[in-house]
PDB file of N, CA and C in Angstrom:
ATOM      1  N   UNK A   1     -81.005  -0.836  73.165  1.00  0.00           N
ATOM      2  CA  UNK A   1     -81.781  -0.926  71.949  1.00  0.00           C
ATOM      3  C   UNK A   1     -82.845   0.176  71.886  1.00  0.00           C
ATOM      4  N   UNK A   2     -83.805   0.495  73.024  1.00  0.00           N
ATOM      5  CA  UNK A   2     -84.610   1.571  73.121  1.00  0.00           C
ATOM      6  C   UNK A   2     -83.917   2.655  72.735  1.00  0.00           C
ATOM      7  N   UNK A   3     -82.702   3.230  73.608  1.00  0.00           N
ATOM      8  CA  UNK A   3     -82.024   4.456  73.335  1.00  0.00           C
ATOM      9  C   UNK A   3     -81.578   4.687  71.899  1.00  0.00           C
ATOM     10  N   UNK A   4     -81.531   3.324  70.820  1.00  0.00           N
ATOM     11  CA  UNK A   4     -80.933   4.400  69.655  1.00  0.00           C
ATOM     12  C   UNK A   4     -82.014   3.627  69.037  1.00  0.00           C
ATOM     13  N   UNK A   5     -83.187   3.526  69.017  1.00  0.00           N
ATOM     14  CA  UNK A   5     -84.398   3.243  68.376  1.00  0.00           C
ATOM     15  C   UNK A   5     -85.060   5.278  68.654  1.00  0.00           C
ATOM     16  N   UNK A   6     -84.925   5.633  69.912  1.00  0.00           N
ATOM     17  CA  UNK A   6     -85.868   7.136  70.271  1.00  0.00           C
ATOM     18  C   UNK A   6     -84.158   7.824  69.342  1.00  0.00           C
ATOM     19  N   UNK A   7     -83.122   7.542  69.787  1.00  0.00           N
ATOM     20  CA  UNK A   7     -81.938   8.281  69.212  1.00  0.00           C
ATOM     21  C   UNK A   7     -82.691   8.528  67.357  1.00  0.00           C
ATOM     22  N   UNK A   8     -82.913   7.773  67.074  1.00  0.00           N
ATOM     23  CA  UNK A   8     -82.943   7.747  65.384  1.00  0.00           C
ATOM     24  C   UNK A   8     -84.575   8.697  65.232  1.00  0.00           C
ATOM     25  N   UNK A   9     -85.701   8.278  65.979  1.00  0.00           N
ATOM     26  CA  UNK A   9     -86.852   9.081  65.916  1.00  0.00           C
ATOM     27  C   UNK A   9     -86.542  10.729  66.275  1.00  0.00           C
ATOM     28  N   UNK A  10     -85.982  11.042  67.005  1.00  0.00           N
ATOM     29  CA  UNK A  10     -85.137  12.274  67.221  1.00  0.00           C
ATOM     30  C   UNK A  10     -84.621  12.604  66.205  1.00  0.00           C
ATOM     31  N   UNK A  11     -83.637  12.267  65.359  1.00  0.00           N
ATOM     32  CA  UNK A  11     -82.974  12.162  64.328  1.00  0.00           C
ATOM     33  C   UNK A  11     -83.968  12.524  62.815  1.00  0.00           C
ATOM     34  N   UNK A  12     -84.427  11.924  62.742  1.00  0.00           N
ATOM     35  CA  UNK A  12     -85.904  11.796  61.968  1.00  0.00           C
ATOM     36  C   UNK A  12     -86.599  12.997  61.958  1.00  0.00           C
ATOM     37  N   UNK A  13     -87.409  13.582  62.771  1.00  0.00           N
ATOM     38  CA  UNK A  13     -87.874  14.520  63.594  1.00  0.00           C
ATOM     39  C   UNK A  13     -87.489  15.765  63.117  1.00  0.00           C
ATOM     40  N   UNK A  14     -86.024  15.778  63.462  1.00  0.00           N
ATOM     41  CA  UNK A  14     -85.169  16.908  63.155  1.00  0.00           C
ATOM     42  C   UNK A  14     -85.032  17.361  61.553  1.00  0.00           C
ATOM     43  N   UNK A  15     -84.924  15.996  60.790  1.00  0.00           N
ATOM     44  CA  UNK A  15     -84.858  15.517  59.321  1.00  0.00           C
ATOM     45  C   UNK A  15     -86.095  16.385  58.758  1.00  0.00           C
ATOM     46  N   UNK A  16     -87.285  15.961  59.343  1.00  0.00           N
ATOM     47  CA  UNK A  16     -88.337  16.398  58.831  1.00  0.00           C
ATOM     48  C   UNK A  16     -88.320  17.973  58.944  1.00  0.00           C
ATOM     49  N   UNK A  17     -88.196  18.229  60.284  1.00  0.00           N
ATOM     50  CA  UNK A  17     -88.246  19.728  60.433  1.00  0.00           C
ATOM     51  C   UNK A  17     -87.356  20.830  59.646  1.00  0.00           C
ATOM     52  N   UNK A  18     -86.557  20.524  59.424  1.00  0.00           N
ATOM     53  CA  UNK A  18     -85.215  20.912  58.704  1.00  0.00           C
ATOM     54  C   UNK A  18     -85.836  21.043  57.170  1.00  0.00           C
ATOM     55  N   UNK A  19     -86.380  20.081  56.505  1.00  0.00           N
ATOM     56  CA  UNK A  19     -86.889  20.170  55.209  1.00  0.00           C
ATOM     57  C   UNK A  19     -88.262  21.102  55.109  1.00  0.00           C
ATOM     58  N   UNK A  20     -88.850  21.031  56.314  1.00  0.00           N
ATOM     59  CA  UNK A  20     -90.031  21.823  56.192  1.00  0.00           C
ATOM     60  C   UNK A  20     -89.525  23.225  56.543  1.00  0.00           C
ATOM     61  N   UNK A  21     -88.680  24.256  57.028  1.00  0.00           N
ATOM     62  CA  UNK A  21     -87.867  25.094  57.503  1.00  0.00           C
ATOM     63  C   UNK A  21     -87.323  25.705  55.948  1.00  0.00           C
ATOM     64  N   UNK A  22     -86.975  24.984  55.739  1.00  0.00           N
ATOM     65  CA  UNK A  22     -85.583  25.148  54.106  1.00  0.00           C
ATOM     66  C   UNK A  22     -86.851  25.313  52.933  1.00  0.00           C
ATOM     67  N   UNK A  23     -87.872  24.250  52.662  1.00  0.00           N
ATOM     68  CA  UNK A  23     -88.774  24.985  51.760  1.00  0.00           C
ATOM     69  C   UNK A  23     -90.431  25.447  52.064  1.00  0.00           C
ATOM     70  N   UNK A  24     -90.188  25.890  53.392  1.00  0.00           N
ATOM     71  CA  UNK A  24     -91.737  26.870  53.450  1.00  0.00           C
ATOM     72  C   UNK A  24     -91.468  27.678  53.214  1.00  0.00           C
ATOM     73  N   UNK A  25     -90.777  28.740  52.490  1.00  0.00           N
ATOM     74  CA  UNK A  25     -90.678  30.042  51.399  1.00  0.00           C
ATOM     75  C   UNK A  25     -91.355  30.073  50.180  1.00  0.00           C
ATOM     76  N   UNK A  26     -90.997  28.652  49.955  1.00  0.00           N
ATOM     77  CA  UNK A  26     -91.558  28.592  48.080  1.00  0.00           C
ATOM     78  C   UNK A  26     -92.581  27.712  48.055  1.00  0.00           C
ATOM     79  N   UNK A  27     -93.313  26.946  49.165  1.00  0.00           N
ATOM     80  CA  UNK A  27     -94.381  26.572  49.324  1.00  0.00           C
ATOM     81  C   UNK A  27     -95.770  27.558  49.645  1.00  0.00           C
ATOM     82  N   UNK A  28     -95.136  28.674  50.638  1.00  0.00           N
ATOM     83  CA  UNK A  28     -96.169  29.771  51.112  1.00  0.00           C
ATOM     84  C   UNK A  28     -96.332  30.936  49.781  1.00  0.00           C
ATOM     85  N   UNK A  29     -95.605  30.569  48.952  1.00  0.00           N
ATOM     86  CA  UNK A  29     -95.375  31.758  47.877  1.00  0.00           C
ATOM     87  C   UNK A  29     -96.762  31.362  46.478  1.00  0.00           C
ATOM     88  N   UNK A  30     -96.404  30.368  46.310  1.00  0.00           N
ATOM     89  CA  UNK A  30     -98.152  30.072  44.951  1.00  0.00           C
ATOM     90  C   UNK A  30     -99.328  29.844  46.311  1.00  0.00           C
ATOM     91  N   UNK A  31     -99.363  30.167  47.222  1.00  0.00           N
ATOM     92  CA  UNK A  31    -100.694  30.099  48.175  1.00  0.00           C
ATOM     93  C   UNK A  31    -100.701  31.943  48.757  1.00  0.00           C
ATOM     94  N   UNK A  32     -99.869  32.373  48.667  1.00  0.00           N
ATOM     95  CA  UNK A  32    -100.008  33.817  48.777  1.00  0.00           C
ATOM     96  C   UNK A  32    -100.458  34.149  50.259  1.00  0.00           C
ATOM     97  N   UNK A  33     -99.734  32.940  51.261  1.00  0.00           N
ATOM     98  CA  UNK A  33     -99.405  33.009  51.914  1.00  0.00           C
ATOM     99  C   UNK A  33     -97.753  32.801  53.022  1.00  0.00           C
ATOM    100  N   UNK A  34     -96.807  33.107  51.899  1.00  0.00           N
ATOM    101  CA  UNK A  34     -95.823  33.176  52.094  1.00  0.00           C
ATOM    102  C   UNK A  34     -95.235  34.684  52.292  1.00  0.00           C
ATOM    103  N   UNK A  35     -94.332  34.862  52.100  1.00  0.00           N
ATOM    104  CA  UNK A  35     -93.330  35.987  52.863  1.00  0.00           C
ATOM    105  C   UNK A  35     -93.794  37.104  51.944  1.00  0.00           C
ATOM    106  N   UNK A  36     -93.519  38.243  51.510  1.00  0.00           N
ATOM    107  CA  UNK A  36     -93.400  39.341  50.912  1.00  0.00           C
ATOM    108  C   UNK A  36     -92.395  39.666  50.454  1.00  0.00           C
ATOM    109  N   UNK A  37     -91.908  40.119  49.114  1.00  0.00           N
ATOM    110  CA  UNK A  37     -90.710  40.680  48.654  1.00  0.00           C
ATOM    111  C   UNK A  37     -89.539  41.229  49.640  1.00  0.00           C
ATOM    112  N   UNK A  38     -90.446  41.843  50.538  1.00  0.00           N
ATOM    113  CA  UNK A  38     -89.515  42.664  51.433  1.00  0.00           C
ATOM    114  C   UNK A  38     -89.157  41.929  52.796  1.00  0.00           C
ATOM    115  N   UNK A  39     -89.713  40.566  52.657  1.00  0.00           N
ATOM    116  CA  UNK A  39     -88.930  39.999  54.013  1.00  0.00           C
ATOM    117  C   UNK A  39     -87.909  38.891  53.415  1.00  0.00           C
ATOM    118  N   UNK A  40     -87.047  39.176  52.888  1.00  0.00           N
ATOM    119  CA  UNK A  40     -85.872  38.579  52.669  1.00  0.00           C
ATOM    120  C   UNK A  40     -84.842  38.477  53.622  1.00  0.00           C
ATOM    121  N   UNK A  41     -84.743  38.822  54.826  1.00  0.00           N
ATOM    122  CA  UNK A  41     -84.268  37.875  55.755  1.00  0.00           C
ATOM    123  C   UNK A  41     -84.516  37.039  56.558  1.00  0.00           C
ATOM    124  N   UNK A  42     -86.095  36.887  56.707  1.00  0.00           N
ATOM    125  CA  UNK A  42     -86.807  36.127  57.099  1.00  0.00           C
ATOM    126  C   UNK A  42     -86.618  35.265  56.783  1.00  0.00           C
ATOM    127  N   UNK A  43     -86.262  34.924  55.473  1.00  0.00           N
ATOM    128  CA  UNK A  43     -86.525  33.741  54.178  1.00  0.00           C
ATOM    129  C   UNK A  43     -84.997  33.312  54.507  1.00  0.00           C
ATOM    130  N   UNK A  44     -83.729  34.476  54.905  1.00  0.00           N
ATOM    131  CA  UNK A  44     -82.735  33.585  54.705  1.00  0.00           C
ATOM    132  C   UNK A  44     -82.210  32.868  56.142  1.00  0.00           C
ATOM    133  N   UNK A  45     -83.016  33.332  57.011  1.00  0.00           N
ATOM    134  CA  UNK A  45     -83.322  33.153  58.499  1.00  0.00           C
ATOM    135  C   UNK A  45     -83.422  31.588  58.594  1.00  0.00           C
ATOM    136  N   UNK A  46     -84.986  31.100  57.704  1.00  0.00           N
ATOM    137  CA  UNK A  46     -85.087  29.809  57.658  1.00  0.00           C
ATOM    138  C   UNK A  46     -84.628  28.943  56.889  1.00  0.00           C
ATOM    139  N   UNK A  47     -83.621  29.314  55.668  1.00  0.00           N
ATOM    140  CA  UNK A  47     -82.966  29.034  55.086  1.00  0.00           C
ATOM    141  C   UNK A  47     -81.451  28.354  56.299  1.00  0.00           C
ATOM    142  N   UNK A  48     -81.015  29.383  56.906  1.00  0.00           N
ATOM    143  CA  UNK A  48     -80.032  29.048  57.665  1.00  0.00           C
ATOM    144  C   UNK A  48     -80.080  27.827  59.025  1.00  0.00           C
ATOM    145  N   UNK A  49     -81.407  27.926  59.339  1.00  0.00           N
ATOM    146  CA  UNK A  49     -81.794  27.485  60.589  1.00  0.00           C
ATOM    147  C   UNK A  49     -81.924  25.965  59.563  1.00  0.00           C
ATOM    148  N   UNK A  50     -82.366  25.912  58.878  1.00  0.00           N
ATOM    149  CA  UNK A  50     -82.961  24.518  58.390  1.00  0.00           C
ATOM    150  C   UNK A  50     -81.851  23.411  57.399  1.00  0.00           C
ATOM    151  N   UNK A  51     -80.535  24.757  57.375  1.00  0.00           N
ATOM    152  CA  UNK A  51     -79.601  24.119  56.842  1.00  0.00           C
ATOM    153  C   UNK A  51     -78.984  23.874  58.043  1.00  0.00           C
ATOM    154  N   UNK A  52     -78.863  24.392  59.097  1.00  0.00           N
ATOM    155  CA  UNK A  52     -77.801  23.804  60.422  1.00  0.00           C
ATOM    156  C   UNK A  52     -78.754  22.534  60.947  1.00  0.00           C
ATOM    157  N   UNK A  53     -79.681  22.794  61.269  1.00  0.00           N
ATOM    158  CA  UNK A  53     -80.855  21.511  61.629  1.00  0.00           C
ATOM    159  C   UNK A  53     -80.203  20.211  60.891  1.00  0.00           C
ATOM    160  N   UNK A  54     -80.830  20.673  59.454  1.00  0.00           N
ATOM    161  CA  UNK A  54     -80.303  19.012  58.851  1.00  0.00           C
ATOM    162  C   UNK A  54     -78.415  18.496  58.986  1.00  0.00           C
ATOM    163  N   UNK A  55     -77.887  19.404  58.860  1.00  0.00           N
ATOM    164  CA  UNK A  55     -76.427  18.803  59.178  1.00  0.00           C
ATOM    165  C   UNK A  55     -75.892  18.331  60.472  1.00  0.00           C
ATOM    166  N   UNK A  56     -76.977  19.081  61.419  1.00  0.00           N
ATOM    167  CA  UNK A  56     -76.759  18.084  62.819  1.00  0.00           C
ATOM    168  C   UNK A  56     -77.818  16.963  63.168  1.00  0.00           C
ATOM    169  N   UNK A  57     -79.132  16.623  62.307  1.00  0.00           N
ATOM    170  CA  UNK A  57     -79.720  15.879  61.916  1.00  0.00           C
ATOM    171  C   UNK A  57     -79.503  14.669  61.373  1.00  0.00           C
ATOM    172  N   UNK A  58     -78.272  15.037  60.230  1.00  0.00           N
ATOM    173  CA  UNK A  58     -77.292  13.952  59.571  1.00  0.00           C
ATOM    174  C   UNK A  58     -76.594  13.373  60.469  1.00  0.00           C
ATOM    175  N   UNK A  59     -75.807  14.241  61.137  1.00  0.00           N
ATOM    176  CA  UNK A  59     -74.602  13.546  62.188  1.00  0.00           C
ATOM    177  C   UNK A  59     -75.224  12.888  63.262  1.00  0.00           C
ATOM    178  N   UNK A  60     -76.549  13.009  63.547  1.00  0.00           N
ATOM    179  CA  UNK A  60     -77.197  12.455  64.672  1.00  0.00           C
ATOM    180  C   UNK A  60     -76.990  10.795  64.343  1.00  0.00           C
ATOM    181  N   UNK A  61     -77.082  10.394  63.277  1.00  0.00           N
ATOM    182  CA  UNK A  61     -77.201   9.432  62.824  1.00  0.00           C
ATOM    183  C   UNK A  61     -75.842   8.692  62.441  1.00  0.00           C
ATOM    184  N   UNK A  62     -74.928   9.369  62.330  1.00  0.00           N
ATOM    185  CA  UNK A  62     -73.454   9.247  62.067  1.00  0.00           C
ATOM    186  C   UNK A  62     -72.996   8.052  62.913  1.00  0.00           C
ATOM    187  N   UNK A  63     -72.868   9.108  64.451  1.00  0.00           N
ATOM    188  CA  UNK A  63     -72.088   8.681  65.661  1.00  0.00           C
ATOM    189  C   UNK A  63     -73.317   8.915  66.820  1.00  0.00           C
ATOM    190  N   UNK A  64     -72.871   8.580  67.785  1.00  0.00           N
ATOM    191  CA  UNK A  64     -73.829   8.688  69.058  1.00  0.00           C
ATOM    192  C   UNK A  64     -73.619   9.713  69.522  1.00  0.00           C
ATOM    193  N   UNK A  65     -74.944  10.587  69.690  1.00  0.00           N
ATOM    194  CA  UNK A  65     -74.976  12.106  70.339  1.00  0.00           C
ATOM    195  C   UNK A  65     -75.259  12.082  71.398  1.00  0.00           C
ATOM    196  N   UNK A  66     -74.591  12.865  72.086  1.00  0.00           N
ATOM    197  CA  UNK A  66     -74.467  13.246  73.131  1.00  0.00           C
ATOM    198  C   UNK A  66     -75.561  14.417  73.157  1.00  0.00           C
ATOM    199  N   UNK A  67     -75.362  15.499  74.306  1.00  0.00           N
ATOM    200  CA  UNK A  67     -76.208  16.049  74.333  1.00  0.00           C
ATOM    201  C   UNK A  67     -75.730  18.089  73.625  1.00  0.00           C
ATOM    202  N   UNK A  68     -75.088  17.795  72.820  1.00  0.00           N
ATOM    203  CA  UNK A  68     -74.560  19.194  72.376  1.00  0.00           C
ATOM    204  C   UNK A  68     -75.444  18.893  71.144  1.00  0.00           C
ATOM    205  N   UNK A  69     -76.225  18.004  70.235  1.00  0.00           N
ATOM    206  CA  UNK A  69     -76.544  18.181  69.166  1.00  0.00           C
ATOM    207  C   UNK A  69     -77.879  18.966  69.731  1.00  0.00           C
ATOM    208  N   UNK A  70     -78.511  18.739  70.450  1.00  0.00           N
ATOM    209  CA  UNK A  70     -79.652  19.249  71.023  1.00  0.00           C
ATOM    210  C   UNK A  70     -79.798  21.066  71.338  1.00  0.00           C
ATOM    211  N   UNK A  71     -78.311  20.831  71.961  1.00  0.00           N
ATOM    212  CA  UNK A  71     -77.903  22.188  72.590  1.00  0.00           C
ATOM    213  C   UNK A  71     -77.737  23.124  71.616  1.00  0.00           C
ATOM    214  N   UNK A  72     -77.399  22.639  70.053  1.00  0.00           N
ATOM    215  CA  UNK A  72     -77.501  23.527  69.123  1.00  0.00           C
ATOM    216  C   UNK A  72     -78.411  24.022  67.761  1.00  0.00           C
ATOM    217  N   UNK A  73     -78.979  22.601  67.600  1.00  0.00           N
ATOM    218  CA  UNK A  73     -80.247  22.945  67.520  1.00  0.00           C
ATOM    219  C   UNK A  73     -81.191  24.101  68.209  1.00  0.00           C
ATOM    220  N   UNK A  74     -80.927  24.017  69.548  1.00  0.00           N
ATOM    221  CA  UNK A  74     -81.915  25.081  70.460  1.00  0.00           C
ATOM    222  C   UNK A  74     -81.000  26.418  69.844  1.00  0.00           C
ATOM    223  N   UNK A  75     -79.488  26.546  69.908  1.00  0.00           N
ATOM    224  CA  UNK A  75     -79.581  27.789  69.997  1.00  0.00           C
ATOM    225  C   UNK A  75     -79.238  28.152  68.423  1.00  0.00           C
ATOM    226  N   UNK A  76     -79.778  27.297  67.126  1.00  0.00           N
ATOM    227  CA  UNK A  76     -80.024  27.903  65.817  1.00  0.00           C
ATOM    228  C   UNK A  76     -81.344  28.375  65.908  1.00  0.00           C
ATOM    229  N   UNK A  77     -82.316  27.766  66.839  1.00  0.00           N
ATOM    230  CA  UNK A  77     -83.905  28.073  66.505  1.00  0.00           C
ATOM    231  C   UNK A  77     -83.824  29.590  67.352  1.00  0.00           C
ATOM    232  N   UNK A  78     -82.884  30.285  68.865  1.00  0.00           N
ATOM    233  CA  UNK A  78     -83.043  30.859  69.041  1.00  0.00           C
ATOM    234  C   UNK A  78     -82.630  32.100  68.249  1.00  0.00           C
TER     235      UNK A  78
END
């Protein structure tokens, strides 16, 4: 019961991060502290990272993860 109570906070976690990833472009942009015209891969950088996040975020919740959802998470952030 503990393990997929922390399984789902993990899950969660990831959820959150993933949404904050996907729109801090257009949040940092009316504070004029967002990206610059000219860093457009930056933008599609966290665009990408925050779309793989949430789809292994989703599946976390699917089926029981093992430890590859972790493993790829780490290597989208790297």
């Amino acid at each position: 019961m503990m393990q997929a109570q922390r399984q789902q906070v993990i899950g969660l976690c990831l959820i959150i991060g993933a949404i904050v990833l996907f729109v801090a472009p257009w949040i940092g942009r009316p504070l004029d502290v967002g990206y610059p015209d000219t860093a457009k891969d930056a933008h599609r950088n966290e665009l990408a990272v925050g779309t793989v996040v949430l789809c292994i975020a989703m599946a976390r919740f699917a089926r029981n993860p093992g430890k590859w959802p972790d493993v790829m998470v780490l290597a989208a952030g790297a």
